[in-house]
PDB file of N, CA and C in Angstrom:
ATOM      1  N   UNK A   1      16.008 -50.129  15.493  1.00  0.00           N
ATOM      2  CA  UNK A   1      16.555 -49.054  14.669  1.00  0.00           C
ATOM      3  C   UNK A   1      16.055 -47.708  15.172  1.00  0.00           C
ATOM      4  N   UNK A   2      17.123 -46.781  15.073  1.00  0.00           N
ATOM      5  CA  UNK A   2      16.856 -45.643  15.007  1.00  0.00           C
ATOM      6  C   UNK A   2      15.650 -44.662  14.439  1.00  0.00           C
ATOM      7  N   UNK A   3      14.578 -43.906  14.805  1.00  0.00           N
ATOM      8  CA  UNK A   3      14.090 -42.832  14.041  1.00  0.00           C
ATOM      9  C   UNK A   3      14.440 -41.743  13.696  1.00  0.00           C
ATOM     10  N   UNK A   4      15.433 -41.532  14.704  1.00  0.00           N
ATOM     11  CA  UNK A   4      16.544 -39.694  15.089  1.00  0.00           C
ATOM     12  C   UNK A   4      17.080 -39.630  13.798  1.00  0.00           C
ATOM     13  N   UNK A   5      16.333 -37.977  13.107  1.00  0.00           N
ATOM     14  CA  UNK A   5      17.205 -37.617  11.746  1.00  0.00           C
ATOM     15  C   UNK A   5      18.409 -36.720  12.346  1.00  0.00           C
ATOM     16  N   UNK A   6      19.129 -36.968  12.383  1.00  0.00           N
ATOM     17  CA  UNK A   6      20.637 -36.154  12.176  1.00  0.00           C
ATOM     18  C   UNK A   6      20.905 -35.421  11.266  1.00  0.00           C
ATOM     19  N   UNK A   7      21.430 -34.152  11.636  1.00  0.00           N
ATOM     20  CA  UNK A   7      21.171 -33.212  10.596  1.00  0.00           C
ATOM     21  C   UNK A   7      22.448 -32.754  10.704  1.00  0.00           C
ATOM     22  N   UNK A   8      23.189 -32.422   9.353  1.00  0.00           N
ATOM     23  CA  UNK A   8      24.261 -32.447   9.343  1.00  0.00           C
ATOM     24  C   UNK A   8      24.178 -31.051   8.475  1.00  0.00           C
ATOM     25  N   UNK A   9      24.798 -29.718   9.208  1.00  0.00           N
ATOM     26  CA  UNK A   9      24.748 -28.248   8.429  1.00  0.00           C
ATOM     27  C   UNK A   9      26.289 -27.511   9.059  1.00  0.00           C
ATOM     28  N   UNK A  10      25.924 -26.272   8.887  1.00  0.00           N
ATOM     29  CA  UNK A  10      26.957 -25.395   8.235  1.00  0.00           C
ATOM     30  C   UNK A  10      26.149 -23.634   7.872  1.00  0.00           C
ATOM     31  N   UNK A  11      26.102 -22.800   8.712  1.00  0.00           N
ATOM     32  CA  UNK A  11      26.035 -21.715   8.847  1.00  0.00           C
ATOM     33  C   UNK A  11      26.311 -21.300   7.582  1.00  0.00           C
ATOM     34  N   UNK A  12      25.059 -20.622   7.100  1.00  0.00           N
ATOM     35  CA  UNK A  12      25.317 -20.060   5.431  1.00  0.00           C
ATOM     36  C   UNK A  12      24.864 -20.772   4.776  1.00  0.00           C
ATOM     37  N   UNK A  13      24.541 -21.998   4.467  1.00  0.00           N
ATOM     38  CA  UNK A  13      24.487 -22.991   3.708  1.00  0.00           C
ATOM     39  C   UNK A  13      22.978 -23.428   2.842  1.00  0.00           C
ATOM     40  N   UNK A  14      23.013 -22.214   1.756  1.00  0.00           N
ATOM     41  CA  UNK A  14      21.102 -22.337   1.096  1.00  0.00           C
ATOM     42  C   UNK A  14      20.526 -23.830   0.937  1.00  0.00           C
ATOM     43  N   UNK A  15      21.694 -24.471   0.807  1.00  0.00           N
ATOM     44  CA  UNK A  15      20.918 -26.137   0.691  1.00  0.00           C
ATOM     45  C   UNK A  15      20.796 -26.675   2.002  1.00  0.00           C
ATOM     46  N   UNK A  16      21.243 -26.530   3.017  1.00  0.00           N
ATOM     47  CA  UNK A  16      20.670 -27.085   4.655  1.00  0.00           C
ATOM     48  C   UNK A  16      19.678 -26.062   4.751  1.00  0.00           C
ATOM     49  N   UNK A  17      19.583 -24.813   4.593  1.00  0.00           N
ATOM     50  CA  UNK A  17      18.248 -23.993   4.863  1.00  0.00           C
ATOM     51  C   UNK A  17      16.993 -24.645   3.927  1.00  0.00           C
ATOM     52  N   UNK A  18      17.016 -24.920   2.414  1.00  0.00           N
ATOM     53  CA  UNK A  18      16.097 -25.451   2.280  1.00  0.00           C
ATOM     54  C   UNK A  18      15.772 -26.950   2.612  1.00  0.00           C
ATOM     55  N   UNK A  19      16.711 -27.895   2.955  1.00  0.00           N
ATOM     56  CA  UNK A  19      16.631 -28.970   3.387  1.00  0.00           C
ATOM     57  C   UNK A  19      15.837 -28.717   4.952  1.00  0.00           C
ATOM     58  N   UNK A  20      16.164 -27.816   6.060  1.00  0.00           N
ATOM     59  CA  UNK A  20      15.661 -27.671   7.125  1.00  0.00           C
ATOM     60  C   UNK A  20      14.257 -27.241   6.898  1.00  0.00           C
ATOM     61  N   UNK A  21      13.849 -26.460   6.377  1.00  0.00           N
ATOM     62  CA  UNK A  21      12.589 -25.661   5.923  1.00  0.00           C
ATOM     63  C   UNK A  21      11.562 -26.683   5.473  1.00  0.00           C
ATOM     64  N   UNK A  22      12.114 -27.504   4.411  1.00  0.00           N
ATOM     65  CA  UNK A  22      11.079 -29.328   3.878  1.00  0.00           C
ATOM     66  C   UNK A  22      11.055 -29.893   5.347  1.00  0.00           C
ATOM     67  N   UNK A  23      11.792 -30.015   5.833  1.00  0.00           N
ATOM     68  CA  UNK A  23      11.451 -31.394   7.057  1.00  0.00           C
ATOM     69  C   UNK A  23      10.657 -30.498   8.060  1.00  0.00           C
ATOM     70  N   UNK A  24      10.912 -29.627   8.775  1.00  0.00           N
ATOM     71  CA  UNK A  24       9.686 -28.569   9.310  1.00  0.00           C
ATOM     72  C   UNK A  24       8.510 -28.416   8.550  1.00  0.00           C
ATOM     73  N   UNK A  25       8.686 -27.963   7.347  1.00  0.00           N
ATOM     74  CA  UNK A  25       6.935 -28.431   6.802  1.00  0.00           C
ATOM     75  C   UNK A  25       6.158 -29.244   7.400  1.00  0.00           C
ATOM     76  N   UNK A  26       7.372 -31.048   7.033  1.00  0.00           N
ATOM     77  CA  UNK A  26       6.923 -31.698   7.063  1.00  0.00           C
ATOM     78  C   UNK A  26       6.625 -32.385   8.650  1.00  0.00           C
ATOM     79  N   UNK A  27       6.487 -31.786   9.272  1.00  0.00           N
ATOM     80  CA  UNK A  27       6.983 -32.011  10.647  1.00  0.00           C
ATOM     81  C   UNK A  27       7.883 -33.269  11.143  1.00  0.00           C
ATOM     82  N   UNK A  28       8.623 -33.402  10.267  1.00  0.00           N
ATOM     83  CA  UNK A  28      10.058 -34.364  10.729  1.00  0.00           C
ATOM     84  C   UNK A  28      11.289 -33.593  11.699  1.00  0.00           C
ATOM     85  N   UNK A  29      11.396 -33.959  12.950  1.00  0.00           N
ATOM     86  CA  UNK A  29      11.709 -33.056  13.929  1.00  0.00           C
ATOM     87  C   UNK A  29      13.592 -34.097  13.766  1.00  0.00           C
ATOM     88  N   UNK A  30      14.539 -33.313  14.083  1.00  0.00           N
ATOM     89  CA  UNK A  30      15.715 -33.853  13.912  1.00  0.00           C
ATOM     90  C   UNK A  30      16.690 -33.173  14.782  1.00  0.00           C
ATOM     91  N   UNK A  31      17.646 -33.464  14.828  1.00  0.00           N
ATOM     92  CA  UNK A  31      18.740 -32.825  15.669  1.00  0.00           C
ATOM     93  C   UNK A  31      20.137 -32.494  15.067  1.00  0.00           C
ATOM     94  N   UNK A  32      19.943 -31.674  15.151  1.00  0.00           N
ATOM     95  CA  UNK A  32      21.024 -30.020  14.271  1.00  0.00           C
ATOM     96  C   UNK A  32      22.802 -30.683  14.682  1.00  0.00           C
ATOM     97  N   UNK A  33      23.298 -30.918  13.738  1.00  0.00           N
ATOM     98  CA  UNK A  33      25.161 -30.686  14.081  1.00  0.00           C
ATOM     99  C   UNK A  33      25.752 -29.858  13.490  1.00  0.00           C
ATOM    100  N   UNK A  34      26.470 -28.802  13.462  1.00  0.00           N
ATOM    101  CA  UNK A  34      26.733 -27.890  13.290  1.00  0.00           C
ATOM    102  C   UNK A  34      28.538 -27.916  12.808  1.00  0.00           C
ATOM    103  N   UNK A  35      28.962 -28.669  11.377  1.00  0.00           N
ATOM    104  CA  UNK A  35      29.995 -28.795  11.393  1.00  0.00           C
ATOM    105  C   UNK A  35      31.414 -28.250  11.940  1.00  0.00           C
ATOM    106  N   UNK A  36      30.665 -26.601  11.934  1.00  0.00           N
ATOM    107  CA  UNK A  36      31.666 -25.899  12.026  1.00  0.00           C
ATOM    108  C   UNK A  36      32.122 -25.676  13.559  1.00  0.00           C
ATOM    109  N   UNK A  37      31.085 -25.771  14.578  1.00  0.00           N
ATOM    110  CA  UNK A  37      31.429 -26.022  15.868  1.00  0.00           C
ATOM    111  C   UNK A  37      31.862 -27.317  16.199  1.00  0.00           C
ATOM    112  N   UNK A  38      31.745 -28.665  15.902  1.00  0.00           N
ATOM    113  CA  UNK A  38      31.587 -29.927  16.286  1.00  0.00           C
ATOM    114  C   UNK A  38      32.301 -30.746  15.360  1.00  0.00           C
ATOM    115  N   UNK A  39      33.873 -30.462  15.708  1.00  0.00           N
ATOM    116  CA  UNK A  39      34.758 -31.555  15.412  1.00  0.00           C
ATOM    117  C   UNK A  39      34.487 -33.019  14.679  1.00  0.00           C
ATOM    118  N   UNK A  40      33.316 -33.423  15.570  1.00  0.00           N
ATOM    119  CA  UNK A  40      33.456 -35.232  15.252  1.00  0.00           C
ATOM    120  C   UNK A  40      32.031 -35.252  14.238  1.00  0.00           C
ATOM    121  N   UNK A  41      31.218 -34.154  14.055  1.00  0.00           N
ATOM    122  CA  UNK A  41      30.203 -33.956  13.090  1.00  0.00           C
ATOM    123  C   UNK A  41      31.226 -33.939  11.719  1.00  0.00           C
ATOM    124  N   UNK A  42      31.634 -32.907  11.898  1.00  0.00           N
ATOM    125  CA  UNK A  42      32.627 -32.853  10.436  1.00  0.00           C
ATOM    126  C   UNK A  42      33.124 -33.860   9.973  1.00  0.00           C
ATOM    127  N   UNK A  43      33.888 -34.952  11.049  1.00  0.00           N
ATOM    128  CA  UNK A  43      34.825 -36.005  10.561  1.00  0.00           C
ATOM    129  C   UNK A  43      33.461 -36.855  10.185  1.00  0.00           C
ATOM    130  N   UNK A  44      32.439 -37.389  11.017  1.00  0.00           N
ATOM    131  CA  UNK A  44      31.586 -38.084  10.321  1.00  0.00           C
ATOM    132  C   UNK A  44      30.932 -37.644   9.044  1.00  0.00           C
ATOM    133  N   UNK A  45      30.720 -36.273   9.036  1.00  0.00           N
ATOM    134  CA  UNK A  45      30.409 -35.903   7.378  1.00  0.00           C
ATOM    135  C   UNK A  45      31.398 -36.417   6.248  1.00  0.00           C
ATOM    136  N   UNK A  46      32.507 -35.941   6.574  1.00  0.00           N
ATOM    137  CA  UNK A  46      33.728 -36.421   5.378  1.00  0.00           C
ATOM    138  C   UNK A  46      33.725 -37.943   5.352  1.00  0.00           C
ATOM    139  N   UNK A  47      33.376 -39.230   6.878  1.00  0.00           N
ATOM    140  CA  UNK A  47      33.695 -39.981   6.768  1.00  0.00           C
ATOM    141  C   UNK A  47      32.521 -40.902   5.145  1.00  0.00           C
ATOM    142  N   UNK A  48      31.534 -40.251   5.160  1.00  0.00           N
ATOM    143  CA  UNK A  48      30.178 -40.621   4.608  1.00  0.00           C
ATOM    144  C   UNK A  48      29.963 -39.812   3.046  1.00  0.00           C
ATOM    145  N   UNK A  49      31.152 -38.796   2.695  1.00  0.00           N
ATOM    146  CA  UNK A  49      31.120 -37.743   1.608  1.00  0.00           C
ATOM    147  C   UNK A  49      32.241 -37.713   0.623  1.00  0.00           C
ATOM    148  N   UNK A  50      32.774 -38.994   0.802  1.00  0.00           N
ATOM    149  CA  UNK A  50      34.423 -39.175   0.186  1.00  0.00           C
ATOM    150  C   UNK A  50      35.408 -37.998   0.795  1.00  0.00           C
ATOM    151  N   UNK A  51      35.234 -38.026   1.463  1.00  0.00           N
ATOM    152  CA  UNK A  51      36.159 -37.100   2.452  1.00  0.00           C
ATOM    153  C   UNK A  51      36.254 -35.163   2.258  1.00  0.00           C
ATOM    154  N   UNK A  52      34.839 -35.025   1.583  1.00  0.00           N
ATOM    155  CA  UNK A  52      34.468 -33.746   1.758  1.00  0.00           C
ATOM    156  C   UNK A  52      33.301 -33.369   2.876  1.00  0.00           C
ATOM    157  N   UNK A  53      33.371 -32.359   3.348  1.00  0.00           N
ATOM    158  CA  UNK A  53      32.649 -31.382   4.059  1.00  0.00           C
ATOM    159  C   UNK A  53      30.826 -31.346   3.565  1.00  0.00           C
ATOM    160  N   UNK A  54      30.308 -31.995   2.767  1.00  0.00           N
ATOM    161  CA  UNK A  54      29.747 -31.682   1.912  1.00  0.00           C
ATOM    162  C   UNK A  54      28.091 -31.955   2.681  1.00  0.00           C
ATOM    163  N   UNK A  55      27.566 -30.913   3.329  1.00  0.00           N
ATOM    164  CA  UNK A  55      26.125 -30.274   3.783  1.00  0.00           C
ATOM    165  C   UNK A  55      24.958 -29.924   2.840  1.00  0.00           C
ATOM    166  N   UNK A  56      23.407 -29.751   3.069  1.00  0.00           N
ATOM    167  CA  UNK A  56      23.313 -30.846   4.006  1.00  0.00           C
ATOM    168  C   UNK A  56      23.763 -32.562   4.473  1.00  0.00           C
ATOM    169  N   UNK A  57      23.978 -33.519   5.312  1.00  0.00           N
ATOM    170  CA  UNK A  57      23.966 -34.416   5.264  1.00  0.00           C
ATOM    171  C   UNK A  57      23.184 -35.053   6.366  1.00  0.00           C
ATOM    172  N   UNK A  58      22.176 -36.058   5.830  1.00  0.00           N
ATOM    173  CA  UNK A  58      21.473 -36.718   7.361  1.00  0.00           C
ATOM    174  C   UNK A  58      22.199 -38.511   7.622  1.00  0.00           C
ATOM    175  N   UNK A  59      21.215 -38.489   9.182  1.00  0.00           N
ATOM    176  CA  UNK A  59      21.617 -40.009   9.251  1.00  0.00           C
ATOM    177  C   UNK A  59      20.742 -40.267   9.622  1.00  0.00           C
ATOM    178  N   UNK A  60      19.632 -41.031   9.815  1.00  0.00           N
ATOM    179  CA  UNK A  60      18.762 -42.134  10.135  1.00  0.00           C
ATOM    180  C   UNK A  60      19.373 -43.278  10.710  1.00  0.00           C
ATOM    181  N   UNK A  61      19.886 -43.651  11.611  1.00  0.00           N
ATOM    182  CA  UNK A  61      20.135 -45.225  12.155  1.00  0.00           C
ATOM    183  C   UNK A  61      21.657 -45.446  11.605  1.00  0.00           C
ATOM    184  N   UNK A  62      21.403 -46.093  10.751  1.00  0.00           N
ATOM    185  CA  UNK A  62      22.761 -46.766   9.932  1.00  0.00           C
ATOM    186  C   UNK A  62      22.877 -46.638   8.654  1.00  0.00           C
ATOM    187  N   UNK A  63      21.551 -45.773   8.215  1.00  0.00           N
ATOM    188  CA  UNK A  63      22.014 -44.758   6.965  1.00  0.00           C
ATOM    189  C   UNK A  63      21.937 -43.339   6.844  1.00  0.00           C
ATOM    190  N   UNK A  64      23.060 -43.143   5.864  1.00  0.00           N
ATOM    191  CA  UNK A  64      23.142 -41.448   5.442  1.00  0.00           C
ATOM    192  C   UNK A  64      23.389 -41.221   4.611  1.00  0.00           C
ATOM    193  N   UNK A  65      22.805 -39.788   4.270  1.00  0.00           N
ATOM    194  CA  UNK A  65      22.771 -39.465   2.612  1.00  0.00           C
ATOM    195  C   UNK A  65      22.657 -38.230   2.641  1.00  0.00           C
ATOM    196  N   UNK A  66      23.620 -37.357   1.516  1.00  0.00           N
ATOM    197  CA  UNK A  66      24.278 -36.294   1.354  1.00  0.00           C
ATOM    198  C   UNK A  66      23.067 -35.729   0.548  1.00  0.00           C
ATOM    199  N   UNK A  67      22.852 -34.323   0.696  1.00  0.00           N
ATOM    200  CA  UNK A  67      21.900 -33.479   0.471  1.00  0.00           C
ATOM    201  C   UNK A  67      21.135 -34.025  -0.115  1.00  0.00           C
ATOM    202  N   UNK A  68      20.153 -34.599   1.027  1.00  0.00           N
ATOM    203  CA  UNK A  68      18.839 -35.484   0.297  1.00  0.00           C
ATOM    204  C   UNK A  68      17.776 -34.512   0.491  1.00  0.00           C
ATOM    205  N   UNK A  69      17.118 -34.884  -0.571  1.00  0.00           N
ATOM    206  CA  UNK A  69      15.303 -33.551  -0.513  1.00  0.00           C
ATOM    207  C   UNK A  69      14.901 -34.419   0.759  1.00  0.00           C
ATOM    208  N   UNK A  70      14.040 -33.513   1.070  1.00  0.00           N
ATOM    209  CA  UNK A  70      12.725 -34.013   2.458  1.00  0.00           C
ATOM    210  C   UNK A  70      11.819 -35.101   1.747  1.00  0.00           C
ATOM    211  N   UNK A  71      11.520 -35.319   0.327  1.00  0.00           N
ATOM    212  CA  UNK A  71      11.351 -36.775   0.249  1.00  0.00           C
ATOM    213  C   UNK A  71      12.023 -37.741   0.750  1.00  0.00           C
ATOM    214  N   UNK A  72      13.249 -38.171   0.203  1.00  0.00           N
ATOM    215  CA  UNK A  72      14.436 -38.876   0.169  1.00  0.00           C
ATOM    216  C   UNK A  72      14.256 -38.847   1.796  1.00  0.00           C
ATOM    217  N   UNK A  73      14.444 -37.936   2.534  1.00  0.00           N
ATOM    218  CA  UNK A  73      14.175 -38.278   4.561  1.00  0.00           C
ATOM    219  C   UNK A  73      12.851 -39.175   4.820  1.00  0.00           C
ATOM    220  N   UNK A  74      11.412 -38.550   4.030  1.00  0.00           N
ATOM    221  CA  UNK A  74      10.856 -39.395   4.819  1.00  0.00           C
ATOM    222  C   UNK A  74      10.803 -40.616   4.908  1.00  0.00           C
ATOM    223  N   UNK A  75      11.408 -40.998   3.396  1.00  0.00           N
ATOM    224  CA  UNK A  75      11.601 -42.341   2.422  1.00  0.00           C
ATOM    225  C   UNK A  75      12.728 -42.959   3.831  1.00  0.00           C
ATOM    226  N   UNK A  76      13.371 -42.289   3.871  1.00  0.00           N
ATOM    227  CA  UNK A  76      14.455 -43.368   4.963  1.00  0.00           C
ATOM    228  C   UNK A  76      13.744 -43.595   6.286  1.00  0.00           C
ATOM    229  N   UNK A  77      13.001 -42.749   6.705  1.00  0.00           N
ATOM    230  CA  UNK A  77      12.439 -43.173   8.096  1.00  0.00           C
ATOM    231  C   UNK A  77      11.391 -44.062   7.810  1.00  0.00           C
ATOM    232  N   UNK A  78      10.914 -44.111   7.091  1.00  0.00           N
ATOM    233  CA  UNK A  78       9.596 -45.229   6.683  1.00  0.00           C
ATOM    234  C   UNK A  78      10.629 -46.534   6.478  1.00  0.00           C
ATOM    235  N   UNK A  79      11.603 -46.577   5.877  1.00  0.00           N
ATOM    236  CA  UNK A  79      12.586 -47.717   5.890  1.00  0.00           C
ATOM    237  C   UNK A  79      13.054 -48.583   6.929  1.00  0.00           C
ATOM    238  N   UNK A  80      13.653 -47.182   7.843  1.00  0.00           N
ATOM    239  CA  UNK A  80      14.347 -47.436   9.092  1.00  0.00           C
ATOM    240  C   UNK A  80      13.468 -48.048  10.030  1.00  0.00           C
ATOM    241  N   UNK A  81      11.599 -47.270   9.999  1.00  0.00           N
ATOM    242  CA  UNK A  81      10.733 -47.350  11.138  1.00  0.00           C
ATOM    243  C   UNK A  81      10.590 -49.063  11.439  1.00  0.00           C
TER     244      UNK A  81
END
């Protein structure tokens, strides 16, 4: 399994800024998609959001979950690990 948090944002967006800001605290290091540039980020967001846009969203492995606190992340990587 995966450890890579996937980070699923959107320029502007106060809930991916504080979602980004908890996992940097926490030093949970992840990799940024940027709906609004990246076509197949978006479609995987909607595919996982009932077919909304709806940021933050992460993935861990083979799960994801729509604006989860930086608890809820570390909780999945301790799962996933």
């Amino acid at each position: 399994m995966s450890n890579t948090v996937e980070f699923y944002w959107r320029p502007g967006c106060p809930f991916c800024m504080m979602l980004e800001k908890g996992l940097t605290k926490r030093g949970i290091e992840m990799v940024k998609h940027n709906i609004w540039e990246d076509k197949d980020a978006a479609a995987f967001v909607r595919s996982v959001a009932d077919g909304n846009e709806t940021v933050p969203t992460v993935k861990i492995g083979d799960l994801a979950r729509v604006n989860p606190s930086p608890r809820e992340v570390e909780k999945l990587l301790k799962k996933n690990g």
